[in-house]
N, C-alpha and C. Protein backbone atom coordinates (compact mmCIF):
# COMPACT_ATOMS: atom_id res chain seq x y z
N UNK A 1 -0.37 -4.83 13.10
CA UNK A 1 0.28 -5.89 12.35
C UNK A 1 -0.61 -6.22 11.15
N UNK A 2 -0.20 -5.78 10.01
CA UNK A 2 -0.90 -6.69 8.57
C UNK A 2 -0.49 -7.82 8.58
N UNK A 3 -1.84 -8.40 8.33
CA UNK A 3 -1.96 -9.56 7.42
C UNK A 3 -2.63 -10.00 5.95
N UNK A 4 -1.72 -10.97 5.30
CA UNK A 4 -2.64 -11.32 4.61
C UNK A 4 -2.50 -12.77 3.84
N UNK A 5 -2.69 -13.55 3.13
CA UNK A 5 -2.68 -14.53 2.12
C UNK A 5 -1.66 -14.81 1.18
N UNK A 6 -0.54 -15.43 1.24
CA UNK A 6 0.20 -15.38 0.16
C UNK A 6 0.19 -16.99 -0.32
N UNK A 7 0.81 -17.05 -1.81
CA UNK A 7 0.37 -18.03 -2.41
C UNK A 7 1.94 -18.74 -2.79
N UNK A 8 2.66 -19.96 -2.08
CA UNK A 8 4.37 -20.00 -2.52
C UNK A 8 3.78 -20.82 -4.07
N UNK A 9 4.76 -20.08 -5.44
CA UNK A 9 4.28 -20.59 -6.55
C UNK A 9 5.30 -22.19 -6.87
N UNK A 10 4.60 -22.89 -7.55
CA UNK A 10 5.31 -23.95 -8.03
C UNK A 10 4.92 -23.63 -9.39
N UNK A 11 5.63 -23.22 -10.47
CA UNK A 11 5.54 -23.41 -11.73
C UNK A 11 5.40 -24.63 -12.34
N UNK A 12 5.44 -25.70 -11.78
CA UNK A 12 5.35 -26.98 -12.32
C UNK A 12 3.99 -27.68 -12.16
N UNK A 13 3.44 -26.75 -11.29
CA UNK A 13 1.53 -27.06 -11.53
C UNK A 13 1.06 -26.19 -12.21
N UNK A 14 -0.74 -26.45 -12.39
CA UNK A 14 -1.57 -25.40 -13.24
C UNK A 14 -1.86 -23.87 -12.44
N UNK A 15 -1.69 -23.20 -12.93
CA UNK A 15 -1.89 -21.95 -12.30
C UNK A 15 -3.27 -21.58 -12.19
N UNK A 16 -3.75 -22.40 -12.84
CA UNK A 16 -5.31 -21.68 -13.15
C UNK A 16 -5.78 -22.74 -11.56
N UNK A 17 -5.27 -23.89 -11.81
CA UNK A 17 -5.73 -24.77 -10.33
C UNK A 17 -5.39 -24.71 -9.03
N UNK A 18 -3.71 -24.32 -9.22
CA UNK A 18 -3.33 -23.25 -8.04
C UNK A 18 -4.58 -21.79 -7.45
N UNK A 19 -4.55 -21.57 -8.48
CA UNK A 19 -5.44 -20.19 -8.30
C UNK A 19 -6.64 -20.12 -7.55
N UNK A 20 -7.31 -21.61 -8.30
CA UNK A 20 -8.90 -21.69 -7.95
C UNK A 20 -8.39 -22.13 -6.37
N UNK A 21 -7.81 -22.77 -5.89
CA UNK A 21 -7.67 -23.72 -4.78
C UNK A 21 -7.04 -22.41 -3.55
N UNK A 22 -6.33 -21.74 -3.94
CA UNK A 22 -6.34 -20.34 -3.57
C UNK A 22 -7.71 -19.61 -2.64
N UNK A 23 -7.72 -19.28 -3.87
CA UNK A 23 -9.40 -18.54 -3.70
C UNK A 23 -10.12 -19.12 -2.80
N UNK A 24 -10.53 -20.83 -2.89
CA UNK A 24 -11.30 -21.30 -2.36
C UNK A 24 -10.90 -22.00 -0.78
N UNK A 25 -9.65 -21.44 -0.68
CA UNK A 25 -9.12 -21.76 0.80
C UNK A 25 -9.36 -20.32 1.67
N UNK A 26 -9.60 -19.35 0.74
CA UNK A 26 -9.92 -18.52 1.33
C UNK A 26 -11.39 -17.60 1.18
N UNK A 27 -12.36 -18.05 1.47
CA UNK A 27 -13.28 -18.37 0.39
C UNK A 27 -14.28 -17.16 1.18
N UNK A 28 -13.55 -16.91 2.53
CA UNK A 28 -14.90 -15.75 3.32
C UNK A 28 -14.13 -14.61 2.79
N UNK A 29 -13.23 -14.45 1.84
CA UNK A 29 -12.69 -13.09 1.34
C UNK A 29 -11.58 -12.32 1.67
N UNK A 30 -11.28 -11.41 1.38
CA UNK A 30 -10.28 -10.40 2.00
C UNK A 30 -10.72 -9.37 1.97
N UNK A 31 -11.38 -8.85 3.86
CA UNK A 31 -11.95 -7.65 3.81
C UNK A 31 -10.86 -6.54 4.44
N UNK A 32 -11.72 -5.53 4.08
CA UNK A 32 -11.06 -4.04 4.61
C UNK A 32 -9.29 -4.32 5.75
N UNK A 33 -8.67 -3.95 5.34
CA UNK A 33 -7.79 -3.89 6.33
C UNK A 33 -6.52 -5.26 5.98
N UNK A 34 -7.37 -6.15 5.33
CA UNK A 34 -5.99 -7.53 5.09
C UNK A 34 -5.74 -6.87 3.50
N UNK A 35 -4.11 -7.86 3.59
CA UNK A 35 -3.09 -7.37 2.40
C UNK A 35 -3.66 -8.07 1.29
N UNK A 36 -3.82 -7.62 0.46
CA UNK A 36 -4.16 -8.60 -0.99
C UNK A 36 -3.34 -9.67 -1.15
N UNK A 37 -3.96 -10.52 -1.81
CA UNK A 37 -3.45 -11.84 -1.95
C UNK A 37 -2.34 -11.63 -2.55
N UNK A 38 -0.94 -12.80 -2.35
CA UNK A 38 0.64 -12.68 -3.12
C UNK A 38 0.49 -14.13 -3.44
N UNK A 39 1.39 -13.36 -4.77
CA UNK A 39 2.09 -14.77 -5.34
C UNK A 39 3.77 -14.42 -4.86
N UNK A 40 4.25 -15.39 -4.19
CA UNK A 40 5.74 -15.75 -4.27
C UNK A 40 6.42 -16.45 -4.95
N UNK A 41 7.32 -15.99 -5.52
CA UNK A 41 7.74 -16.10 -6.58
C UNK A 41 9.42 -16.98 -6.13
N UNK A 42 9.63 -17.96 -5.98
CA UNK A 42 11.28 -18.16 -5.62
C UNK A 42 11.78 -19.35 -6.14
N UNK A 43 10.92 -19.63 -7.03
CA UNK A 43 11.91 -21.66 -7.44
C UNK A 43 11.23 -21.29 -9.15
N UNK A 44 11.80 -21.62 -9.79
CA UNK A 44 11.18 -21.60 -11.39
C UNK A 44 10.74 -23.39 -11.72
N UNK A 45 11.59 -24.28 -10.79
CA UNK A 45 11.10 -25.77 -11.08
C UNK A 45 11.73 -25.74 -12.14
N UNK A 46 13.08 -25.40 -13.12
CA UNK A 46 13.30 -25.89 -14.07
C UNK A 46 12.89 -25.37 -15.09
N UNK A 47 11.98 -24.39 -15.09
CA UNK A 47 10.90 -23.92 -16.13
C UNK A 47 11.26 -22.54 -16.79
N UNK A 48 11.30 -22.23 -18.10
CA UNK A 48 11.73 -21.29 -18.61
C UNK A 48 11.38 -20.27 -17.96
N UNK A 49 11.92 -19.16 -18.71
CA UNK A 49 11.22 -17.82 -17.94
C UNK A 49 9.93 -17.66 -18.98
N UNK A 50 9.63 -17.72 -19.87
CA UNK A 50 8.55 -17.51 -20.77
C UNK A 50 8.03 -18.29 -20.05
N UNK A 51 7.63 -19.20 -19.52
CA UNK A 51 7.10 -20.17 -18.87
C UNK A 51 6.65 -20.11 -17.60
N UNK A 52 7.49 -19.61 -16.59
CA UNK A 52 7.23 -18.73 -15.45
C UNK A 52 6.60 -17.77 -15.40
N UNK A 53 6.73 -16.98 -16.46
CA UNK A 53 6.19 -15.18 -16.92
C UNK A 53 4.40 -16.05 -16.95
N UNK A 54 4.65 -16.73 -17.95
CA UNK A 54 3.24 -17.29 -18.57
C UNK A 54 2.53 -17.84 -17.38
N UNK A 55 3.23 -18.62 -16.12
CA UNK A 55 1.99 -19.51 -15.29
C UNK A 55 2.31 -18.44 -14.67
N UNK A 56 2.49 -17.18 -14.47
CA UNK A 56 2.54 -15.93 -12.93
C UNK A 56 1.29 -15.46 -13.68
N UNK A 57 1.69 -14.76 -15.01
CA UNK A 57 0.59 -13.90 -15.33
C UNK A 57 -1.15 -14.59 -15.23
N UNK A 58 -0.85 -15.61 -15.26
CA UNK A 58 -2.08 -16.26 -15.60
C UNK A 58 -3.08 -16.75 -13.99
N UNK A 59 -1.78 -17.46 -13.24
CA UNK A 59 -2.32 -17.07 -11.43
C UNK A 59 -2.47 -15.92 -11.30
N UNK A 60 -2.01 -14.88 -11.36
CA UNK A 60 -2.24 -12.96 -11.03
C UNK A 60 -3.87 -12.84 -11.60
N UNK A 61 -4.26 -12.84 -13.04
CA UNK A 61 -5.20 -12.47 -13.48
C UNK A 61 -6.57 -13.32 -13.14
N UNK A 62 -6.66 -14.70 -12.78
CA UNK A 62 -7.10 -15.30 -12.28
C UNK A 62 -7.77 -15.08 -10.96
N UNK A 63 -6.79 -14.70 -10.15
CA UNK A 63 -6.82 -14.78 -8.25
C UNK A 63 -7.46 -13.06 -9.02
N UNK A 64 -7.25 -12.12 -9.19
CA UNK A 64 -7.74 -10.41 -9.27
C UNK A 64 -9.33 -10.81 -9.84
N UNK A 65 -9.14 -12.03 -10.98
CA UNK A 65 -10.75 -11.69 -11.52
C UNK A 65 -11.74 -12.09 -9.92
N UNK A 66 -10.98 -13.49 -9.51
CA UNK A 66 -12.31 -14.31 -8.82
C UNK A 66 -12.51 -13.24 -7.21
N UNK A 67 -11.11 -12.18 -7.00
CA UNK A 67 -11.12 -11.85 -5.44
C UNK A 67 -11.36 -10.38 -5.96
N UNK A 68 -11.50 -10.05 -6.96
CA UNK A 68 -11.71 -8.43 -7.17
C UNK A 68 -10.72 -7.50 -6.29
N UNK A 69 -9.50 -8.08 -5.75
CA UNK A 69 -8.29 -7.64 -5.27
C UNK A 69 -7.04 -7.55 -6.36
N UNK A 70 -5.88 -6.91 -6.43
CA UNK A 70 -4.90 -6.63 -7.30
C UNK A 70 -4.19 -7.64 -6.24
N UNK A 71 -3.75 -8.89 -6.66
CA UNK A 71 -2.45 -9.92 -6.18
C UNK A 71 -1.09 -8.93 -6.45
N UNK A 72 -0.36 -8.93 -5.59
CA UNK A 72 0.86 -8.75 -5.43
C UNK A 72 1.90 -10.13 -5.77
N UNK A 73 3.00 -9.24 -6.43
CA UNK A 73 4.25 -10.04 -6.37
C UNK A 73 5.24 -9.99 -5.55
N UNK A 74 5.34 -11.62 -4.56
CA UNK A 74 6.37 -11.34 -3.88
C UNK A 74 8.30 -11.72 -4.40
N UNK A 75 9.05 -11.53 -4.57
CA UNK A 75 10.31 -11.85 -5.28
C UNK A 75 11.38 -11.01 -4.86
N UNK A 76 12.36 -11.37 -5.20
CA UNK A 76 13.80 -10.70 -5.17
C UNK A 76 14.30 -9.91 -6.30
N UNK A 77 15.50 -9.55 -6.30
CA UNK A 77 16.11 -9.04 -7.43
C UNK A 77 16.46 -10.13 -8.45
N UNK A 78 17.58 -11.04 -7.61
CA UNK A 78 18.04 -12.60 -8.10
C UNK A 78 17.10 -12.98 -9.16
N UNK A 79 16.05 -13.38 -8.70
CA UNK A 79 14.85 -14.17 -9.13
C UNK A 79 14.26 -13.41 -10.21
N UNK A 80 14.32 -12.15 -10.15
CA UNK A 80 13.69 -11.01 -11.21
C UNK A 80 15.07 -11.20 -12.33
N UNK A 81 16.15 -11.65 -12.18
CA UNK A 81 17.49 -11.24 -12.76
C UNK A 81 17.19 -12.56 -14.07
N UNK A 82 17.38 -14.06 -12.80
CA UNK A 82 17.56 -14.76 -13.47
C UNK A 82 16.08 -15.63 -14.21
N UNK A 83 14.95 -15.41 -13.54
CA UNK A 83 13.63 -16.00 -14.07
C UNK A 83 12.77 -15.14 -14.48
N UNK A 84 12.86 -14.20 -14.16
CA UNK A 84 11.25 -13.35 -14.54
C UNK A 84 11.59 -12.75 -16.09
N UNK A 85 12.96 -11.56 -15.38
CA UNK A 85 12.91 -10.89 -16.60
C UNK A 85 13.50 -11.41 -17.92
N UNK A 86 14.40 -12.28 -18.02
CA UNK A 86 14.59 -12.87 -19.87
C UNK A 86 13.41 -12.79 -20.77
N UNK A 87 12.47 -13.05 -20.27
CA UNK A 87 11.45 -13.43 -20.85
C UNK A 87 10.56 -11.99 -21.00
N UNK A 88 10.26 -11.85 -22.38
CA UNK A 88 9.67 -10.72 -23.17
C UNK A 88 8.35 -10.12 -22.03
N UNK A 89 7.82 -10.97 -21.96
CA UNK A 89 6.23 -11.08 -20.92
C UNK A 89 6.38 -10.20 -20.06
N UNK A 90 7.74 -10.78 -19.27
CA UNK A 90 8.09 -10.26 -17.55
C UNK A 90 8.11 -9.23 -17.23
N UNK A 91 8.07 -7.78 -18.43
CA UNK A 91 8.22 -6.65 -18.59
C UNK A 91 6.45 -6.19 -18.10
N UNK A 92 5.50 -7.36 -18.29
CA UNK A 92 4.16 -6.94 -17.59
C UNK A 92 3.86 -7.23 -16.26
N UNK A 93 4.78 -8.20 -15.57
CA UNK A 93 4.41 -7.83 -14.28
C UNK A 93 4.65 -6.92 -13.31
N UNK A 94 5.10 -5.81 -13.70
CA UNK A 94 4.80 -4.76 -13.02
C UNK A 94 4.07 -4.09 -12.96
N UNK A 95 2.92 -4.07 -13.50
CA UNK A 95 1.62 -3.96 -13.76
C UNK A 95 0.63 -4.30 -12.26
N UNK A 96 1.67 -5.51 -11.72
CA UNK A 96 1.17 -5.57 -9.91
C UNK A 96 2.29 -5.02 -9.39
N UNK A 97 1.67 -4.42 -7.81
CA UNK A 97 2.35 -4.63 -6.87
C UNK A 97 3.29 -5.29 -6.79
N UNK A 98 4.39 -5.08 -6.01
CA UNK A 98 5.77 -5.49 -5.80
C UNK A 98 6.38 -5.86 -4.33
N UNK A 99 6.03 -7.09 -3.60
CA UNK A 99 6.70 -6.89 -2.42
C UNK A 99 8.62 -7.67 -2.49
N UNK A 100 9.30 -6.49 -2.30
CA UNK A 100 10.55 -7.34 -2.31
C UNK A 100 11.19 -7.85 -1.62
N UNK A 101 12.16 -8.62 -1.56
CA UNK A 101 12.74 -9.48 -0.44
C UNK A 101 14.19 -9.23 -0.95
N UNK A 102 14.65 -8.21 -0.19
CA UNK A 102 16.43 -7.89 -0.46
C UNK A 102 16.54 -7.41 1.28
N UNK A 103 17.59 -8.95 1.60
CA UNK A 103 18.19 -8.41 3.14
C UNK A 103 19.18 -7.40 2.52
N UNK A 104 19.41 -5.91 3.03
CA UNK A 104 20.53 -5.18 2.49
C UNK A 104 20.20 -3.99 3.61
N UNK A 105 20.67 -3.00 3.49
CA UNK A 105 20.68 -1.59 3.81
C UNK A 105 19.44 -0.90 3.39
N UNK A 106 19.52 -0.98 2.25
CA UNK A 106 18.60 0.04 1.41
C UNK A 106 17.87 -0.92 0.30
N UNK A 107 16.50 -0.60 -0.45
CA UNK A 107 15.96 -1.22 -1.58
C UNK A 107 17.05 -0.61 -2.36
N UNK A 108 17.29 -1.85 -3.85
CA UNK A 108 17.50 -1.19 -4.77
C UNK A 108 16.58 -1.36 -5.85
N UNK A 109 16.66 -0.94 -7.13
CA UNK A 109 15.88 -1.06 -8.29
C UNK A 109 15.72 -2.21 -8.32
N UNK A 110 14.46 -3.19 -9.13
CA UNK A 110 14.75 -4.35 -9.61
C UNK A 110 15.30 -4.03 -10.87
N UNK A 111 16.55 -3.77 -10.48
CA UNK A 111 17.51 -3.91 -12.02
C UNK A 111 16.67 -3.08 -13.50
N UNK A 112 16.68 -3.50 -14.40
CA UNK A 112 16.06 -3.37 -15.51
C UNK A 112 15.03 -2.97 -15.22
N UNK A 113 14.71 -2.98 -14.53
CA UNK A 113 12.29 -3.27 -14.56
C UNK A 113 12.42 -2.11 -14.56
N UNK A 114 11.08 -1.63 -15.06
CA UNK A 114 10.43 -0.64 -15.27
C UNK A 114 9.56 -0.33 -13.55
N UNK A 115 9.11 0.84 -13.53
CA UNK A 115 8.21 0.89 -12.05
C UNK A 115 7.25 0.19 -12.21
N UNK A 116 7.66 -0.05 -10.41
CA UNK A 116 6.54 -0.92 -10.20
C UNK A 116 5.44 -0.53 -9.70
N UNK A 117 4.13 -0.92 -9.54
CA UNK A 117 3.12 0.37 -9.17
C UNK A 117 3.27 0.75 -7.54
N UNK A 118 3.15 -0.45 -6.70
CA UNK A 118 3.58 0.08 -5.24
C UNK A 118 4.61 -0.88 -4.73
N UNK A 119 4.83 -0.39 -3.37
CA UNK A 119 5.89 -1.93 -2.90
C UNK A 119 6.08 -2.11 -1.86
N UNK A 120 6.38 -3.16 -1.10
CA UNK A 120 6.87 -2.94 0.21
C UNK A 120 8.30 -4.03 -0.03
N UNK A 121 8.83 -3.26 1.24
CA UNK A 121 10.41 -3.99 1.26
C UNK A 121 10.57 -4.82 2.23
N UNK A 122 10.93 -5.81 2.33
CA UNK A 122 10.99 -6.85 2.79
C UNK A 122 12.64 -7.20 3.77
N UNK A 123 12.92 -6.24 4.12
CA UNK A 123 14.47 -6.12 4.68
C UNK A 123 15.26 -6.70 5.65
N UNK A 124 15.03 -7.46 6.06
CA UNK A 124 15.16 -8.78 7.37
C UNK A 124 14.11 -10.02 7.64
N UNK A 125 15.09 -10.96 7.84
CA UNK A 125 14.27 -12.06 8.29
C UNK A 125 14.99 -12.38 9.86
N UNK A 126 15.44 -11.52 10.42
CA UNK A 126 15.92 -12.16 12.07
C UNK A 126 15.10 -10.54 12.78
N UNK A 127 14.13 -10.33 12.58
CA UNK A 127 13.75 -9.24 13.13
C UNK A 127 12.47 -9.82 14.43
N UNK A 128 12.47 -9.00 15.37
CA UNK A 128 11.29 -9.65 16.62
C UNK A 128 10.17 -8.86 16.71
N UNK A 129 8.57 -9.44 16.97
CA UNK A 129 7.71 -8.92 17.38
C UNK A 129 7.08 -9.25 18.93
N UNK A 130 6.55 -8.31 19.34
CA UNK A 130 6.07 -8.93 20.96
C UNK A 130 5.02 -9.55 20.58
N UNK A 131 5.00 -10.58 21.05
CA UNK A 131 3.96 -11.84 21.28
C UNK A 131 4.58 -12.67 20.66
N UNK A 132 5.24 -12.41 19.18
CA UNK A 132 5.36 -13.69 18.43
C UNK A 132 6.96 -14.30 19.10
N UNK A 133 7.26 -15.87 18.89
CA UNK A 133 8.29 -16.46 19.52
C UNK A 133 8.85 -16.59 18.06
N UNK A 134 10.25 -16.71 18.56
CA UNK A 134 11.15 -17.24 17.33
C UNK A 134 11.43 -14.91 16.69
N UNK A 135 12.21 -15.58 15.47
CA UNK A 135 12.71 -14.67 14.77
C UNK A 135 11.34 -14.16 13.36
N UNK A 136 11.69 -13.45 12.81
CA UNK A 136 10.43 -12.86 12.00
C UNK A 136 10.72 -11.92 10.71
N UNK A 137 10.16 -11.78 9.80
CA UNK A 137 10.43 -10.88 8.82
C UNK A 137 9.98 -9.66 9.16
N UNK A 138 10.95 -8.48 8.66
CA UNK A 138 10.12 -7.34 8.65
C UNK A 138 10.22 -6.86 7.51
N UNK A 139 9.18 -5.80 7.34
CA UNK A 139 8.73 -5.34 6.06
C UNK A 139 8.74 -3.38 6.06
N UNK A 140 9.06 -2.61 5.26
CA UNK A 140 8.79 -1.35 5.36
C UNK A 140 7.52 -1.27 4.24
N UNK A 141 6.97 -0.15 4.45
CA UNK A 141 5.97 0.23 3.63
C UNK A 141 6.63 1.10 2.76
N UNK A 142 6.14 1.30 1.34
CA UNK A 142 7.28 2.51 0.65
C UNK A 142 6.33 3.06 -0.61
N UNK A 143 5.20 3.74 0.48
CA UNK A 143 4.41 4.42 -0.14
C UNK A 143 3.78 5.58 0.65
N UNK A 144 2.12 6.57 0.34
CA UNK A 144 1.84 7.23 0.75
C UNK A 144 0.84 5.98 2.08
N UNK A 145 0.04 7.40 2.75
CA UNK A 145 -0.99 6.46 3.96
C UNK A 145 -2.06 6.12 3.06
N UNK A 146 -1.96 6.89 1.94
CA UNK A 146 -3.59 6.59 0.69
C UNK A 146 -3.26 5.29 0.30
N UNK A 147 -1.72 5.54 -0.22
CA UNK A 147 -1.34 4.14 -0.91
C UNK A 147 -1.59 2.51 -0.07
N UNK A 148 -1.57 2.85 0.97
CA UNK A 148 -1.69 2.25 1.88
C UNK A 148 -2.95 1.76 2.06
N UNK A 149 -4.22 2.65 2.20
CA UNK A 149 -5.24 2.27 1.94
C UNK A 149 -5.89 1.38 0.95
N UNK A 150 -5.06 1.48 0.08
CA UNK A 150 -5.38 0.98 -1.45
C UNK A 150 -5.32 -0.46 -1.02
N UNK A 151 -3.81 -0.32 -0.81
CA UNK A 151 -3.29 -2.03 -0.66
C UNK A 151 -4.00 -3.01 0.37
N UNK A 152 -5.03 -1.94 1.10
CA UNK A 152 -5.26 -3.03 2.16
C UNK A 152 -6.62 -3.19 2.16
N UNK A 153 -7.40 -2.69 1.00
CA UNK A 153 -8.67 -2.48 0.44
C UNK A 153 -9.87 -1.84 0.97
N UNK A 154 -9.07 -0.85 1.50
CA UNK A 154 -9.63 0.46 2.01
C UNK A 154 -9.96 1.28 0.67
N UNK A 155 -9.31 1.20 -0.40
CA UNK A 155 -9.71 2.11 -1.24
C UNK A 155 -9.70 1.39 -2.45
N UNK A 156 -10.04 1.43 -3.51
CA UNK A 156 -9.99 1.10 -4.85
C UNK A 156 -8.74 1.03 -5.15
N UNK A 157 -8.06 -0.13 -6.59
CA UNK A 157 -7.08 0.23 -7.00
C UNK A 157 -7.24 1.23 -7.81
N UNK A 158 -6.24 2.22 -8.45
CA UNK A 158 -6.41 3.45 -9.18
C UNK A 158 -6.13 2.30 -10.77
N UNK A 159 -6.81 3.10 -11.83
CA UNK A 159 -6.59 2.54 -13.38
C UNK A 159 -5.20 2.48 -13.70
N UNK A 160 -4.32 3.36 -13.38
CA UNK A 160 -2.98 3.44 -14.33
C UNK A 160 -2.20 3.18 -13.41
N UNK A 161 -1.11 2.55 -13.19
CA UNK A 161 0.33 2.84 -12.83
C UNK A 161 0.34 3.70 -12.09
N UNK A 162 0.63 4.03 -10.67
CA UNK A 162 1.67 5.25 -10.10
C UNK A 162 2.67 5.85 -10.05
C-alpha cells in the first residue's frame, strides 16, 4: 500500500504559506518508498484561472525547492477543463506529475493538455482494502516499475519530460 502527503488547495490563501506549513507538518521528510507530496486541485474559490495557474505553480515550486521531491498534481478533467487550462500558464503544469481522478472505464486525455510526465489513475472511490473499514479509493499505476521508482524516491527525477 503507498502512501503519501497530499496538500487539498484553497486558492484563496498564500501558497507560499500553504507550502511552508506543508513542509513543516511534515518536517521528518519523505523517505524512500512514500509518494511525493500532492497538491489537489478541486475548488478554484472563485478565483480566475490565471490565478489558480499562478497560486499552483507557485505551491509546486516551493514544496520541490524546500522537499527536493517533484509535487504531483492531483485533479480531474472537469477541473483541468474549467480552471486550470483557460489560463495561458496552465499549459506548464504538466511539467509535474499527474494523478487523475476520472470514475469511468478507462483514463482519458486531459483534453487539450499536452503530456503529462507520469500519472496515476484514480478510478473509483467505492473500492475495499483488507484492514481498512468503510469504502476507499483506488488508484492504477500507468507507468514503467523504474517509473515507479522515481515516484516513490527510489530514484531521481529524470531532467526532461517522458
Amino acid at each position: 500500500l503507498a502512501v503519501g502527503p497530499y496538500h487539498f488547495a484553497r486558492p484563496d490563501d498564500s501558497a507560499r504559506d500553504d507550502a511552508d506549513r506543508f513542509v513543516e507538518a511534515h518536517r521528518h521528510g519523505f523517505p524512500t518508498g512514500v509518494l511525493s507530496p500532492m497538491l489537489d486541485l478541486e475548488v478554484g474559490d472563485g478565483r480566475s484561472a490565471d490565478a489558480i495557474v499562478d497560486w499552483s505553480l507557485e505551491w509546486l515550486e516551493r514544496v520541490e525547492g524546500l522537499t527536493s521531491r517533484l509535487p504531483v498534481i492531483y485533479t480531474g478533467p472537469n477541473f483541468w477543463r474549467w480552471h486550470l487550462r483557460p489560463s495561458k500558464r496552465g499549459l506548464q503544469l504538466p511539467s509535474w506529475p499527474l494523478m487523475q481522478a476520472q470514475y469511468a472505464p478507462a483514463p482519458s486525455a486531459m483534453l487539450d493538455a499536452p503530456t503529462w510526465r507520469r500519472w496515476i489513475w484514480q478510478w473509483t472511490g467505492s473500492g475495499a482494502c483488507p484492514g481498512i473499514a468503510g469504502k476507499v479509493d483506488l488508484d492504477r499505476w500507468l507507468g514503467s516499475a523504474e517509473d515507479w521508482l522515481v515516484f516513490t524516491g527510489g530514484l531521481p527525477w529524470p531532467t526532461s519530460p517522458a
